[in-house]
Protein backbone atom coordinates (compact mmCIF):
# COMPACT_ATOMS: atom_id res chain seq x y z
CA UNK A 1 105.84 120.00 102.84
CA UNK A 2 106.07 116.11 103.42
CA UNK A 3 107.85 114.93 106.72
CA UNK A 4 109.09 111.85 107.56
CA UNK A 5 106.29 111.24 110.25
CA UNK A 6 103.41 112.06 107.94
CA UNK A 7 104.98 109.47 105.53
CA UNK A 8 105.04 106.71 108.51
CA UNK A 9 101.39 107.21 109.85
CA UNK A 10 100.19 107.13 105.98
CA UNK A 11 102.16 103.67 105.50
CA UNK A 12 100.21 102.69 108.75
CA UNK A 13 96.98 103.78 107.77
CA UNK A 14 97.34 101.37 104.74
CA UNK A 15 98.98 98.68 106.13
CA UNK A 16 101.58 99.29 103.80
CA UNK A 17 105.15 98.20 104.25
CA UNK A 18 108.33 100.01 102.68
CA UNK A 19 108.55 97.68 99.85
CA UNK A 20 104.85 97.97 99.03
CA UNK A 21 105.29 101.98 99.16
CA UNK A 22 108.36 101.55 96.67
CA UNK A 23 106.53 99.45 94.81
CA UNK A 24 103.43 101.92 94.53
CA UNK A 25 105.90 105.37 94.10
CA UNK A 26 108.70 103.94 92.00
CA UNK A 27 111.50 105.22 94.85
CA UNK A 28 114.01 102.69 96.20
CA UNK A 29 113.60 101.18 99.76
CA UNK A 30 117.12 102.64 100.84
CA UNK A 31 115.60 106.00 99.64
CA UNK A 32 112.16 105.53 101.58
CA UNK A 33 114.04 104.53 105.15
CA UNK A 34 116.10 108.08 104.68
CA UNK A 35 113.19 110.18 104.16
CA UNK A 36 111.14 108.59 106.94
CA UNK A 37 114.35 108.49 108.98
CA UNK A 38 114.82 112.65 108.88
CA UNK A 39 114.47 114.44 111.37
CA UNK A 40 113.09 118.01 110.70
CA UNK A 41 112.26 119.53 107.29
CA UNK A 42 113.45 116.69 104.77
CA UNK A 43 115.75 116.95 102.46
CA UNK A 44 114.95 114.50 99.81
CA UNK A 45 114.55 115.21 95.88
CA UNK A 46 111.27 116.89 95.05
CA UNK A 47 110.65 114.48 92.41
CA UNK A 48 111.11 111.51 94.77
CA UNK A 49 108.51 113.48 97.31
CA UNK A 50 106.14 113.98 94.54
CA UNK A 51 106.40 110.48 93.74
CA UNK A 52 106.02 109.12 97.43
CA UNK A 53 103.24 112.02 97.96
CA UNK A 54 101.19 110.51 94.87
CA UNK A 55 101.38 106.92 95.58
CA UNK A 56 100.05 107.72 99.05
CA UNK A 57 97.23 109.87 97.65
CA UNK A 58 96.56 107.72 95.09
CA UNK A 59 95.82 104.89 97.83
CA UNK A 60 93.06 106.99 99.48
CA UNK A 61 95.49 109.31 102.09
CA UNK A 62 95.04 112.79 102.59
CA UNK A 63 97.62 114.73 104.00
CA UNK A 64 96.93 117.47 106.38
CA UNK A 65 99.01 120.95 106.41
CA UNK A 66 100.71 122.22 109.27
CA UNK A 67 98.58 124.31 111.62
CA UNK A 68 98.59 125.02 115.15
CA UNK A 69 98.37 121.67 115.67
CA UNK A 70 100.58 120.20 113.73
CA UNK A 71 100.68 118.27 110.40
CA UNK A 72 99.00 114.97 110.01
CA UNK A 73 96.94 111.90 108.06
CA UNK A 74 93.82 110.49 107.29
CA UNK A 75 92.11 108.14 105.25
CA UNK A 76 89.40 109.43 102.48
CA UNK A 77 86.12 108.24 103.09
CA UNK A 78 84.78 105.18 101.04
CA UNK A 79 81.58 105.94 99.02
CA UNK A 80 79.50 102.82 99.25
């Protein structure tokens, strides 16, 4: 699952603003500021979370499951 936080902190991590995320993921702006806007489990289209999920990935984020501590982002690391 994909919450609205994790979405955030991986825009952050990239420096990315909404528009550059819609750009990347092919999902309106109106539809990116409700899904980082929810509180709790989202309830946004799959295919739109796919999309958002890839885009992210695809930009070097890995998202981390929900554990004990909770779910969260990072950056891949760059092969020089």
């Amino acid at each position: 699952m994909l919450t609205a936080p994790q979405v955030r902190a991986a825009r952050a991590l990239l420096g990315w603003s909404q528009t550059e995320l819609s750009t990347a993921s092919g999902i309106s702006v109106p539809t990116i500021k409700r899904m980082e806007g929810a509180i709790g489990p989202g309830r946004s289209a799959a295919d739109n979370v796919q999309a958002i999920r890839a885009a992210l990935e695809a930009a070097g984020v890995i998202f981390i499951d929900d554990d004990d501590e909770g779910p969260g982002v990072r950056l891949k690391k760059v092969s020089l």
